[in-house]
C-alpha atoms as a PDB file:
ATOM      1  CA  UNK A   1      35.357  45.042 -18.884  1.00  0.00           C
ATOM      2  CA  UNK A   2      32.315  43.557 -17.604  1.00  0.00           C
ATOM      3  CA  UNK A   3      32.911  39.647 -16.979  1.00  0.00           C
ATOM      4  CA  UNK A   4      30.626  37.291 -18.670  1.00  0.00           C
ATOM      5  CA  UNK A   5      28.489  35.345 -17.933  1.00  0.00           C
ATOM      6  CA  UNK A   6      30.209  31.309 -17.269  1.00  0.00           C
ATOM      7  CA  UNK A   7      28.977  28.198 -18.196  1.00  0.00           C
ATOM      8  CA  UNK A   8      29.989  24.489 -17.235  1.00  0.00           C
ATOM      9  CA  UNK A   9      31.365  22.917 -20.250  1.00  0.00           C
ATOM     10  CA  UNK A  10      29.120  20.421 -19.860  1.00  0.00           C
ATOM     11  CA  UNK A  11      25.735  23.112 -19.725  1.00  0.00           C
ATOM     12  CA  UNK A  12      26.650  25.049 -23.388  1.00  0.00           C
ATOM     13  CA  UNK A  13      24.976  24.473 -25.981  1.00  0.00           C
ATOM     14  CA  UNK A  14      26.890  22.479 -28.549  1.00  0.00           C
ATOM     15  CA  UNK A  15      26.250  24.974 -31.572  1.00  0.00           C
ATOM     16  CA  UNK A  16      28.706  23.209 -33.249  1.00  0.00           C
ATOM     17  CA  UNK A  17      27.106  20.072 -33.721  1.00  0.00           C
ATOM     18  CA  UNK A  18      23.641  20.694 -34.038  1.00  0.00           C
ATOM     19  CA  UNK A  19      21.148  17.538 -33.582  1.00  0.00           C
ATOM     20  CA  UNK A  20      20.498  15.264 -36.463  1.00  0.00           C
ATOM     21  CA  UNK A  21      16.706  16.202 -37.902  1.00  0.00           C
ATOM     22  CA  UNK A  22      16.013  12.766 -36.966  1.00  0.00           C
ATOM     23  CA  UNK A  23      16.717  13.501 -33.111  1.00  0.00           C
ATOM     24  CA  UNK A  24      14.979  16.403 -33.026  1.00  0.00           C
ATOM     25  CA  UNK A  25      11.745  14.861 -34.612  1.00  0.00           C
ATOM     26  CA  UNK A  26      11.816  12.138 -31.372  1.00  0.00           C
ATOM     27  CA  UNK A  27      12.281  14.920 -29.282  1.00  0.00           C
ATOM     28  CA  UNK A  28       9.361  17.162 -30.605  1.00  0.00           C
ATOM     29  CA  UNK A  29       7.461  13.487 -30.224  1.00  0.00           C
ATOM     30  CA  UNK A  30       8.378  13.226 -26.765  1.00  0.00           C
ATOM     31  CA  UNK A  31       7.452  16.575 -25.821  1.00  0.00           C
ATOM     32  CA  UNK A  32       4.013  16.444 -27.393  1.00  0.00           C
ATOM     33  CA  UNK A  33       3.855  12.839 -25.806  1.00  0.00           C
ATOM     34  CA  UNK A  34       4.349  14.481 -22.188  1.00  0.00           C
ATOM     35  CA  UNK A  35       2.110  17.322 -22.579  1.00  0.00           C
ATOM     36  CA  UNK A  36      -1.147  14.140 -24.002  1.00  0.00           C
ATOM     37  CA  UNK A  37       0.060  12.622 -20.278  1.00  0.00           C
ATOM     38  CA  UNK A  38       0.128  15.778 -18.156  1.00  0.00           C
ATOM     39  CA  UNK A  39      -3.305  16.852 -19.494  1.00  0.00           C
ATOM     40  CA  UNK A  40      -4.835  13.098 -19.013  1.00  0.00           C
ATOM     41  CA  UNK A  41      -3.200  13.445 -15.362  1.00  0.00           C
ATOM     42  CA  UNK A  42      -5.205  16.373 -14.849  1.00  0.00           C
ATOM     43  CA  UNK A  43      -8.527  15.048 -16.400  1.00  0.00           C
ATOM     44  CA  UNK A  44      -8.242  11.890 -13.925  1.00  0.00           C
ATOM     45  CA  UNK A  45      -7.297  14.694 -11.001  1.00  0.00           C
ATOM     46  CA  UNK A  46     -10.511  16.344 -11.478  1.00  0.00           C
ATOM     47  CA  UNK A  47     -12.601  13.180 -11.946  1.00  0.00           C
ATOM     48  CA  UNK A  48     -10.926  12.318  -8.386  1.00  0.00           C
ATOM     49  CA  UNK A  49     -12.327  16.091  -6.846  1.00  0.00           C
ATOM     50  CA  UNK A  50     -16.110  15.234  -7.976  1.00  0.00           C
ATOM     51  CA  UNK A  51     -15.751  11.817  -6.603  1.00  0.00           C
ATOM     52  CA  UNK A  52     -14.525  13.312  -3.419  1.00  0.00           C
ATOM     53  CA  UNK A  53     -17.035  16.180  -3.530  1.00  0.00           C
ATOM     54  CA  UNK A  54     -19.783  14.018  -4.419  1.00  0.00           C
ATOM     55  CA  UNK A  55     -18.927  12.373  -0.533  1.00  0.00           C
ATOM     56  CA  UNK A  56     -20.191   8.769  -2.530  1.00  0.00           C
ATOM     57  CA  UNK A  57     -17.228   7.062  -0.518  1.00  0.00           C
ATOM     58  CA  UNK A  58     -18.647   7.976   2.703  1.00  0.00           C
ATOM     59  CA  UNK A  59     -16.831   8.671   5.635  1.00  0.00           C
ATOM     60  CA  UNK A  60     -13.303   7.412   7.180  1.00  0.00           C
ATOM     61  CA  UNK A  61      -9.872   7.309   5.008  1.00  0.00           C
ATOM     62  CA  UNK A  62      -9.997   7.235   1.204  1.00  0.00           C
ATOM     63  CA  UNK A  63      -7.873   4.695   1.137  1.00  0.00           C
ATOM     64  CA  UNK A  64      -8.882   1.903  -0.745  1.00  0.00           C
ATOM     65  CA  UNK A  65      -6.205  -0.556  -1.028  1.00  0.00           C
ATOM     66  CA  UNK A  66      -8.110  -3.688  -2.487  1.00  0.00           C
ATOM     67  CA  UNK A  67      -8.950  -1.106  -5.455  1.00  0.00           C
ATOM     68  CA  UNK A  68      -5.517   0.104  -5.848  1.00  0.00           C
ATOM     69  CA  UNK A  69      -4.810  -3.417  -6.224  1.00  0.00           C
ATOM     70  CA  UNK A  70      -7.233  -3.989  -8.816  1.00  0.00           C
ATOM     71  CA  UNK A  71      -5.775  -0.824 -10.879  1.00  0.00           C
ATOM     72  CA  UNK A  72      -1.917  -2.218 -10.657  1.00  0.00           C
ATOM     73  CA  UNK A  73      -3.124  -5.970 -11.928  1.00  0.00           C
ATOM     74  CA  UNK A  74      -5.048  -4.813 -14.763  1.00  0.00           C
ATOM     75  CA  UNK A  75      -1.970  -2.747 -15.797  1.00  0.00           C
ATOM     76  CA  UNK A  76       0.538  -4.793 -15.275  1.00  0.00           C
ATOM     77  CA  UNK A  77      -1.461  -7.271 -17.264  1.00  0.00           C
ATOM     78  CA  UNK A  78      -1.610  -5.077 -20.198  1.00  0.00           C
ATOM     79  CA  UNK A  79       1.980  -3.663 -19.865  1.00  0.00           C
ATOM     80  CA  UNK A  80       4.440  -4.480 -22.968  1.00  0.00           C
ATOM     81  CA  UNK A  81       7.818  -2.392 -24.424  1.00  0.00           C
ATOM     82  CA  UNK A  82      11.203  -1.833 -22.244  1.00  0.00           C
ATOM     83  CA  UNK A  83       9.849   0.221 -19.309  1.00  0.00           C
ATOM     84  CA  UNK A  84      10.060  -1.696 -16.091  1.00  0.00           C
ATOM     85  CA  UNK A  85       7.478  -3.362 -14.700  1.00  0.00           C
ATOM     86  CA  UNK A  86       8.987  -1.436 -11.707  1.00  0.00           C
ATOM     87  CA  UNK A  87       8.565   1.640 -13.071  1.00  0.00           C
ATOM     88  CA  UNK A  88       4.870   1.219 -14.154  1.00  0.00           C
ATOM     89  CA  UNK A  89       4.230   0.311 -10.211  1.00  0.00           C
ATOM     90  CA  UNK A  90       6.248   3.503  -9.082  1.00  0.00           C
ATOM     91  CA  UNK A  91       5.066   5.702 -11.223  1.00  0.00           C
ATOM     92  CA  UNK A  92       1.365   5.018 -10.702  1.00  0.00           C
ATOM     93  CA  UNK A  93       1.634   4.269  -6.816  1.00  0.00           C
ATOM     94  CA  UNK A  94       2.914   8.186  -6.457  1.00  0.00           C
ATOM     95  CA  UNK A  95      -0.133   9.086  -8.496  1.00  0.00           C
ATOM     96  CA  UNK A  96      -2.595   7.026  -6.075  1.00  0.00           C
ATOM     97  CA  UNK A  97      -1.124   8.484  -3.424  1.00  0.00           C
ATOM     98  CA  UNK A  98      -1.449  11.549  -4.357  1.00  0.00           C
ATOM     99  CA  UNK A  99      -5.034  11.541  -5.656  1.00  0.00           C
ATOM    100  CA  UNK A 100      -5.847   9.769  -2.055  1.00  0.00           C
ATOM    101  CA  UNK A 101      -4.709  12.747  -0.139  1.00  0.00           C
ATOM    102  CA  UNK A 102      -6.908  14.839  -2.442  1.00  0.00           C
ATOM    103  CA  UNK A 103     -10.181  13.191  -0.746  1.00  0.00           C
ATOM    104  CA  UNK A 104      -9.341  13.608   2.471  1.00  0.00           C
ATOM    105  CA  UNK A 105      -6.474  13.564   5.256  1.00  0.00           C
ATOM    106  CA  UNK A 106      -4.098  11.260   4.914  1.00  0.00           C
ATOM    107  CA  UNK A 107      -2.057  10.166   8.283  1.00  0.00           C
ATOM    108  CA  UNK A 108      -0.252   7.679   9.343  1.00  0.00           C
ATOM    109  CA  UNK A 109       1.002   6.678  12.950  1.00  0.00           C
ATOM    110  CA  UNK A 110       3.937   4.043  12.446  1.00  0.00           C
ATOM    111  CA  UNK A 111       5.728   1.956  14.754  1.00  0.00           C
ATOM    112  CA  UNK A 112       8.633   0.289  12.222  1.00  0.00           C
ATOM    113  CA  UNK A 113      12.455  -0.213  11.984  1.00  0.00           C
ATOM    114  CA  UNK A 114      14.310   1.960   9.035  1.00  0.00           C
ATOM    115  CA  UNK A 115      13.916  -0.351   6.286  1.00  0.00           C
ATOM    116  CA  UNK A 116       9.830  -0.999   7.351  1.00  0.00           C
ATOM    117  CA  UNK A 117       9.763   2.870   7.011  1.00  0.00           C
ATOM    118  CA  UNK A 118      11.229   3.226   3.905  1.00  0.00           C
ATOM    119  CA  UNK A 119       8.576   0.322   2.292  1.00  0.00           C
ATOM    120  CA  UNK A 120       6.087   2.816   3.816  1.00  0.00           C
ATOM    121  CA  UNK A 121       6.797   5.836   2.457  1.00  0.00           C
ATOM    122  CA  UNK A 122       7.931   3.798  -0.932  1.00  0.00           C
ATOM    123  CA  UNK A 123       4.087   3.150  -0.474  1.00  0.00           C
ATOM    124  CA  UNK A 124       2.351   6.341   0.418  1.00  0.00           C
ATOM    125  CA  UNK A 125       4.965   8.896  -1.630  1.00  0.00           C
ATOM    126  CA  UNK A 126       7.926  10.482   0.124  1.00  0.00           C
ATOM    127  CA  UNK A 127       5.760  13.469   1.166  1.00  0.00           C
ATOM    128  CA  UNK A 128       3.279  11.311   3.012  1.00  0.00           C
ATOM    129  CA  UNK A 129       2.973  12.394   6.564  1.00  0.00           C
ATOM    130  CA  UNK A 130       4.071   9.476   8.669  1.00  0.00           C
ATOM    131  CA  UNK A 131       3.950   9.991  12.905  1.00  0.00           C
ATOM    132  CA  UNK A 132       6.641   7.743  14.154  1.00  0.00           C
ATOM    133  CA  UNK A 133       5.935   5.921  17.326  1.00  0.00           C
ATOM    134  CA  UNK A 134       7.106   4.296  20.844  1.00  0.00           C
ATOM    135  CA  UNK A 135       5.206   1.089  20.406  1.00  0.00           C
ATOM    136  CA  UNK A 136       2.704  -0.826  18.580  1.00  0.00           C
ATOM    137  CA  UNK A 137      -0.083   0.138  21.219  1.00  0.00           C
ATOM    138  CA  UNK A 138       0.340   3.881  20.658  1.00  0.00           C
ATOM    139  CA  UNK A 139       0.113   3.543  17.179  1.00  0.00           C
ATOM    140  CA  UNK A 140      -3.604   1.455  17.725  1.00  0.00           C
ATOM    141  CA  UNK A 141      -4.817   4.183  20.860  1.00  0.00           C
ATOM    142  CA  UNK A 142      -3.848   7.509  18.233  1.00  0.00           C
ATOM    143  CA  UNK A 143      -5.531   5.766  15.388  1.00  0.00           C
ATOM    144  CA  UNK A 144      -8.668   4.698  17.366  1.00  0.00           C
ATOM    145  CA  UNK A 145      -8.866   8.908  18.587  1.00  0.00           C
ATOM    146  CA  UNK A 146      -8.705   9.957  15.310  1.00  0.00           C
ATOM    147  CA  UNK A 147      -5.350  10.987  15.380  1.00  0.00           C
ATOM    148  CA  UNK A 148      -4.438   9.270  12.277  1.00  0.00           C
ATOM    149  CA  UNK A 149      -5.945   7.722   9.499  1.00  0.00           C
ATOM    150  CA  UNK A 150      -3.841   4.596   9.466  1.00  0.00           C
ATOM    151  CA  UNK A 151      -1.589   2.279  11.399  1.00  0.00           C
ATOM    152  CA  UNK A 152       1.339   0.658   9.996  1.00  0.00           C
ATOM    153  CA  UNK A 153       2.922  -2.404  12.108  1.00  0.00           C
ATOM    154  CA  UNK A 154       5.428  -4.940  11.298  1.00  0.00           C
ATOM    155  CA  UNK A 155       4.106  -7.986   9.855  1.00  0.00           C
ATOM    156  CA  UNK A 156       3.280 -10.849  12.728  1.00  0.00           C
ATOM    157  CA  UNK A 157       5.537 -12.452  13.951  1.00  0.00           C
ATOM    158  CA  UNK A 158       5.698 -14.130  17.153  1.00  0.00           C
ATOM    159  CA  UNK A 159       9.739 -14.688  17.001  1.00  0.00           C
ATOM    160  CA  UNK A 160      10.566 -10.841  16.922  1.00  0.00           C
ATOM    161  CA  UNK A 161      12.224 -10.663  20.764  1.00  0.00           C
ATOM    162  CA  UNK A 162      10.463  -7.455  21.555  1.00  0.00           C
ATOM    163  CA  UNK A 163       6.548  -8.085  20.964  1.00  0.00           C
ATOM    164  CA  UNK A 164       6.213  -5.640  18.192  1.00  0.00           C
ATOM    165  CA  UNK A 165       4.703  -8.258  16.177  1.00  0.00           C
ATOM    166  CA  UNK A 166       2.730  -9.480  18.518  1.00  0.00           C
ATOM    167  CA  UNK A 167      -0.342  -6.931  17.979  1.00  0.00           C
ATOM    168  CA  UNK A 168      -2.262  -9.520  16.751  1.00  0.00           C
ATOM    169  CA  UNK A 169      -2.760 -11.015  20.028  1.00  0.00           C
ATOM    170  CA  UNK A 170      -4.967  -8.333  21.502  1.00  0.00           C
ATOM    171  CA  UNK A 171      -6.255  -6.696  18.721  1.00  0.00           C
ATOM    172  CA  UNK A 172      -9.463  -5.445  19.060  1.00  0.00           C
ATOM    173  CA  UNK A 173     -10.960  -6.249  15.662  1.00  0.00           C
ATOM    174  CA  UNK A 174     -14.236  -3.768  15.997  1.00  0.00           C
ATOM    175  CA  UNK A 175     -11.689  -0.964  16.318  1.00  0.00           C
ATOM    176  CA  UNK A 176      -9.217  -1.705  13.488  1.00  0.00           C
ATOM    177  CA  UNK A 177      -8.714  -4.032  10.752  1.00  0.00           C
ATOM    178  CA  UNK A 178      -5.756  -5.063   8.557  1.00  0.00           C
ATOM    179  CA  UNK A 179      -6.702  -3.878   4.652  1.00  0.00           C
ATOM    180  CA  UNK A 180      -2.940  -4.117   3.376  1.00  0.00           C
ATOM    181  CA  UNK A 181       0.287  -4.996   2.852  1.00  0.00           C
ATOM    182  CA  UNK A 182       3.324  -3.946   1.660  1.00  0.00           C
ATOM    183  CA  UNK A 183       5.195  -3.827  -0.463  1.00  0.00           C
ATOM    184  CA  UNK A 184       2.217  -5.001  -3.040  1.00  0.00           C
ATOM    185  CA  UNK A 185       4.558  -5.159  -5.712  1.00  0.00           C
ATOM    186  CA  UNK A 186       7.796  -6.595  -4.988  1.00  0.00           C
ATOM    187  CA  UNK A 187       9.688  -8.968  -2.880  1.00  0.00           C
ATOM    188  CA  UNK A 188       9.731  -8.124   1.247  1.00  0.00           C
ATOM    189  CA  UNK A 189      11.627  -9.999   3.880  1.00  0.00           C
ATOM    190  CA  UNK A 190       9.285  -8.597   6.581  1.00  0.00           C
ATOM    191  CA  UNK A 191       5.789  -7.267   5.106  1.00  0.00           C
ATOM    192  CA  UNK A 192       4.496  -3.726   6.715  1.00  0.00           C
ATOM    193  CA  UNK A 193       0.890  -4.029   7.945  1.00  0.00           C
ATOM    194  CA  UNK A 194      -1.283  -1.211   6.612  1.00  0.00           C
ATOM    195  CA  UNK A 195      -4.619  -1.478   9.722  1.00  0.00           C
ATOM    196  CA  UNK A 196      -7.584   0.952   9.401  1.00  0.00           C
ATOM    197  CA  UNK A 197     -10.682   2.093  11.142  1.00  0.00           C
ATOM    198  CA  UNK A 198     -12.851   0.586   8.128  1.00  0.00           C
ATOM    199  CA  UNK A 199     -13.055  -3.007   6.933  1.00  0.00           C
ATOM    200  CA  UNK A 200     -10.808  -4.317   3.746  1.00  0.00           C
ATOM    201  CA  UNK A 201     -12.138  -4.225   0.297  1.00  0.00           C
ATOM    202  CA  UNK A 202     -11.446  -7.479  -1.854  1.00  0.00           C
ATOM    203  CA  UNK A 203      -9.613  -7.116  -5.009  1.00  0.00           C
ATOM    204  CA  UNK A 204     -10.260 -10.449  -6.598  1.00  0.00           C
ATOM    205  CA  UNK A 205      -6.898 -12.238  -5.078  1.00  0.00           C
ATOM    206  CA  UNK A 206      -6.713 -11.644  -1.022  1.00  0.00           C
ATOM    207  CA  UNK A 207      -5.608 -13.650   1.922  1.00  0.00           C
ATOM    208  CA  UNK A 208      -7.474 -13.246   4.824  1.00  0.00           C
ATOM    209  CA  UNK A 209      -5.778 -13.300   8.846  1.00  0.00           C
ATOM    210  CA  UNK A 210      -8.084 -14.925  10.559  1.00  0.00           C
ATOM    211  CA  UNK A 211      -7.282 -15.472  14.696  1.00  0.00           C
ATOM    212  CA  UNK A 212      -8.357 -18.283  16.534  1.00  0.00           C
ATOM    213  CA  UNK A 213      -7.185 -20.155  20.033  1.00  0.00           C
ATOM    214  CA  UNK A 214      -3.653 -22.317  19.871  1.00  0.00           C
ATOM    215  CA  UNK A 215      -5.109 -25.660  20.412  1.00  0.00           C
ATOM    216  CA  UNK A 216      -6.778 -27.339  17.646  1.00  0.00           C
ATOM    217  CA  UNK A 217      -6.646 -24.505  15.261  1.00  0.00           C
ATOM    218  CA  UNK A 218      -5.436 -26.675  12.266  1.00  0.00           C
ATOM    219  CA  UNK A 219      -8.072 -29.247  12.666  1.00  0.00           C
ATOM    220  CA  UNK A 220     -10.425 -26.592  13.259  1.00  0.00           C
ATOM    221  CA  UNK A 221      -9.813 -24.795  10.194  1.00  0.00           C
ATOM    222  CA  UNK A 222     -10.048 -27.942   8.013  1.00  0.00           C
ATOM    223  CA  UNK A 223     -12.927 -28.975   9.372  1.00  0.00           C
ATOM    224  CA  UNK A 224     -14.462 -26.040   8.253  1.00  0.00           C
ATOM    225  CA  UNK A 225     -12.856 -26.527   4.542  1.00  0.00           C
ATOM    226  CA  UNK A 226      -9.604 -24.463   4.803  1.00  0.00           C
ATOM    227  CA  UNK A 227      -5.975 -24.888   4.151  1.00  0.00           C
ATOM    228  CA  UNK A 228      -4.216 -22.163   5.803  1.00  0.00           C
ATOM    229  CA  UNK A 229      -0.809 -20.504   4.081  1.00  0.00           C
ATOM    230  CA  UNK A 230       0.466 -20.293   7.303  1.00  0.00           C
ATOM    231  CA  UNK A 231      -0.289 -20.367  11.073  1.00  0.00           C
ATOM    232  CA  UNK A 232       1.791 -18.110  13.528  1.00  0.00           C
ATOM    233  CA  UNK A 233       1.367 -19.319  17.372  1.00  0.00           C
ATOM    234  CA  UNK A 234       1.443 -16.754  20.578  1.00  0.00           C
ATOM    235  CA  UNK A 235      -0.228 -16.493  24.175  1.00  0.00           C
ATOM    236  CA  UNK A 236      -2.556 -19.484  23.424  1.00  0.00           C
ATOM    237  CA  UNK A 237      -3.505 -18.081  20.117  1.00  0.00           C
ATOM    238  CA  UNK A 238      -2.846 -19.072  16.282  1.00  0.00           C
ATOM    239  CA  UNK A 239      -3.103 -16.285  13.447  1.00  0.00           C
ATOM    240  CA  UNK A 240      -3.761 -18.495  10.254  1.00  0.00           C
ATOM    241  CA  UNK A 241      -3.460 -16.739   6.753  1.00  0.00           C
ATOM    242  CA  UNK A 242      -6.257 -18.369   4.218  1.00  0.00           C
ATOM    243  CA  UNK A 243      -5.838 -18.020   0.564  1.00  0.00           C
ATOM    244  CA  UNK A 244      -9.192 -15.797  -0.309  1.00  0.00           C
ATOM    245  CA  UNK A 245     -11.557 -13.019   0.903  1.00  0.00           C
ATOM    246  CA  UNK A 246     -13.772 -14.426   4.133  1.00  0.00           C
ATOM    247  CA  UNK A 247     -14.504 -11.668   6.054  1.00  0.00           C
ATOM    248  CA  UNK A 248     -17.703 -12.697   6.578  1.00  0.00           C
ATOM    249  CA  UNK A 249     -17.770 -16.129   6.240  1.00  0.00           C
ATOM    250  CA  UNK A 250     -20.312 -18.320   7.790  1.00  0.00           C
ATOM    251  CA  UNK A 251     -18.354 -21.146   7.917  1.00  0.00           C
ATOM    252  CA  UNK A 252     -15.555 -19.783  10.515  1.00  0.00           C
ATOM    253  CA  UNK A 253     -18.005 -17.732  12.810  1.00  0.00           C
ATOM    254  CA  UNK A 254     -17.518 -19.623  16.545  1.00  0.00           C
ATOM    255  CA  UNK A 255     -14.357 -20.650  15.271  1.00  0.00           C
ATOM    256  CA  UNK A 256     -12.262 -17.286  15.743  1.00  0.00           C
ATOM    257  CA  UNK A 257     -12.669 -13.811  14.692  1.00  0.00           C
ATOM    258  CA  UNK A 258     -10.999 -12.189  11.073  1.00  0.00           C
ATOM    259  CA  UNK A 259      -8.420  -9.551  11.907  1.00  0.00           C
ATOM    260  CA  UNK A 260      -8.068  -8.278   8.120  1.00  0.00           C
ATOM    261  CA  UNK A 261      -7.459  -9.169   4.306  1.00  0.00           C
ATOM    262  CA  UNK A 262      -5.321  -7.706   2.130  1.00  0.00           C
ATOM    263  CA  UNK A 263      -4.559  -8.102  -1.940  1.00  0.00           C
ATOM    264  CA  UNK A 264      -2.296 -10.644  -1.923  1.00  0.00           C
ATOM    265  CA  UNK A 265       1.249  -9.151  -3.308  1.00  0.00           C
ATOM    266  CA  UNK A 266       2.596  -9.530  -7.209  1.00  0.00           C
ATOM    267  CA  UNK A 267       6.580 -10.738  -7.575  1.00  0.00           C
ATOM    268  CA  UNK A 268       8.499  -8.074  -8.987  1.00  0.00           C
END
């Protein structure tokens, strides 16, 4: 006799207690429900490939963090019913990510402990390609070749025993310039630095790091009309981060030099 075929008890269908009508309704609603997504998913995939082929972003990475920022606020904003806040963020960063790699390469050279790297990838999608590395000045030197689109450093910090937060310091900021960081959504006990090749975008809420030398930096900052968030001190210099977008701000050129901005991040 041939044998059968077997099935895990908990794989066979339960013929013997069909669904209710009412259960099979919902699931008839969710099904039609997830093929309305899948075929808005692709309409906003294809909107993505003109944008791309139309080349109206220019050169450099497609990345546009202060936008992506803009996108998660207004939703988040609008978001009501029992599905996480969390799950709004996740679902949409994978699909930001993923439409980002369709206009152009996407890589990113990394020098970050395990739990930095995870935040990362949390950011860019698990299937982002991420180039570990020695230190933080091979991850600047393989980004400024072209090697990657991206950098991704540990937040500043001038306490961190081996310099890796230290970057700051000697920075060149014609070459590179913080645009993000992460996690944007979320709480973080040490931020990831997203750097790029092209200036930040704003998004409408942004802190700017703006260096400048050690001595006098507070007084020189308010008497140019700022209150810094915070001011990190190394090798003579001070890294203050101002509430705001100043980029190009008139009123802190001779002071020091802007390193970056990024959208300020949104509490979980």
């Amino acid at each position: 006799m041939r044998a059968g075929r077997v099935y895990a008890a908990s794989s066979m269908p339960d013929r013997t207690h069909p669904a209710p009508p009412d259960i099979l309704a919902l699931r008839a609603e969710i099904d039609a429900l997830d093929d309305a997504m899948h075929d808005l998913l692709m309409r906003r995939a294809g909107v993505v490939a003109t944008l791309a082929a139309s080349r109206a972003k220019g050169q450099g990475p497609a990345l546009r963090p202060g936008r992506e920022a803009v996108i998660l606020r207004r939703l988040l904003a609008r978001h009501a019913g029992p599905l996480p806040r969390a799950a709004l963020v996740r679902l949409w960063r994978e699909l930001l990510a993923a439409t980002t790699t369709m206009q152009g390469t996407l890589s990113i050279a990394a020098c970050l402990d395990g739990p930095e790297m995870e935040v990362l990838r949390q950011h860019f999608g698990l299937t982002a390609p991420i180039r570990p590395m020695a230190d933080t000045p091979a991850v600047l030197a393989v980004m400024a070749a072209g090697e990657a689109s991206l950098a991704a450093l540990p937040w500043p910090d001038a306490d961190d025993g081996g310099g890796a937060g230290r970057w700051w310091t000697w920075l060149d900021s014609s070459r590179a310039f913080v645009t993000a960081s992460l996690p944007f959504f979320g709480p973080a006990t040490r931020p990831v630095m997203v750097l790029s090749p092209l200036p930040p975008d704003p998004s409408g809420d942004d802190r700017t790091l703006f260096r400048l030398p050690a001595s006098g930096a507070a007084a020189a900052l308010q008497a140019a009309g700022f209150a810094p968030l915070s001011i990190r001190f190394a090798e003579g210099l001070a890294l203050a981060e101002l509430p705001g977008f100043w980029m190009n701000e008139p009123r802190l050129r001779g002071i020091g030099t802007p390193l970056g901005a990024f959208a300020a991040p949104l509490p979980a």
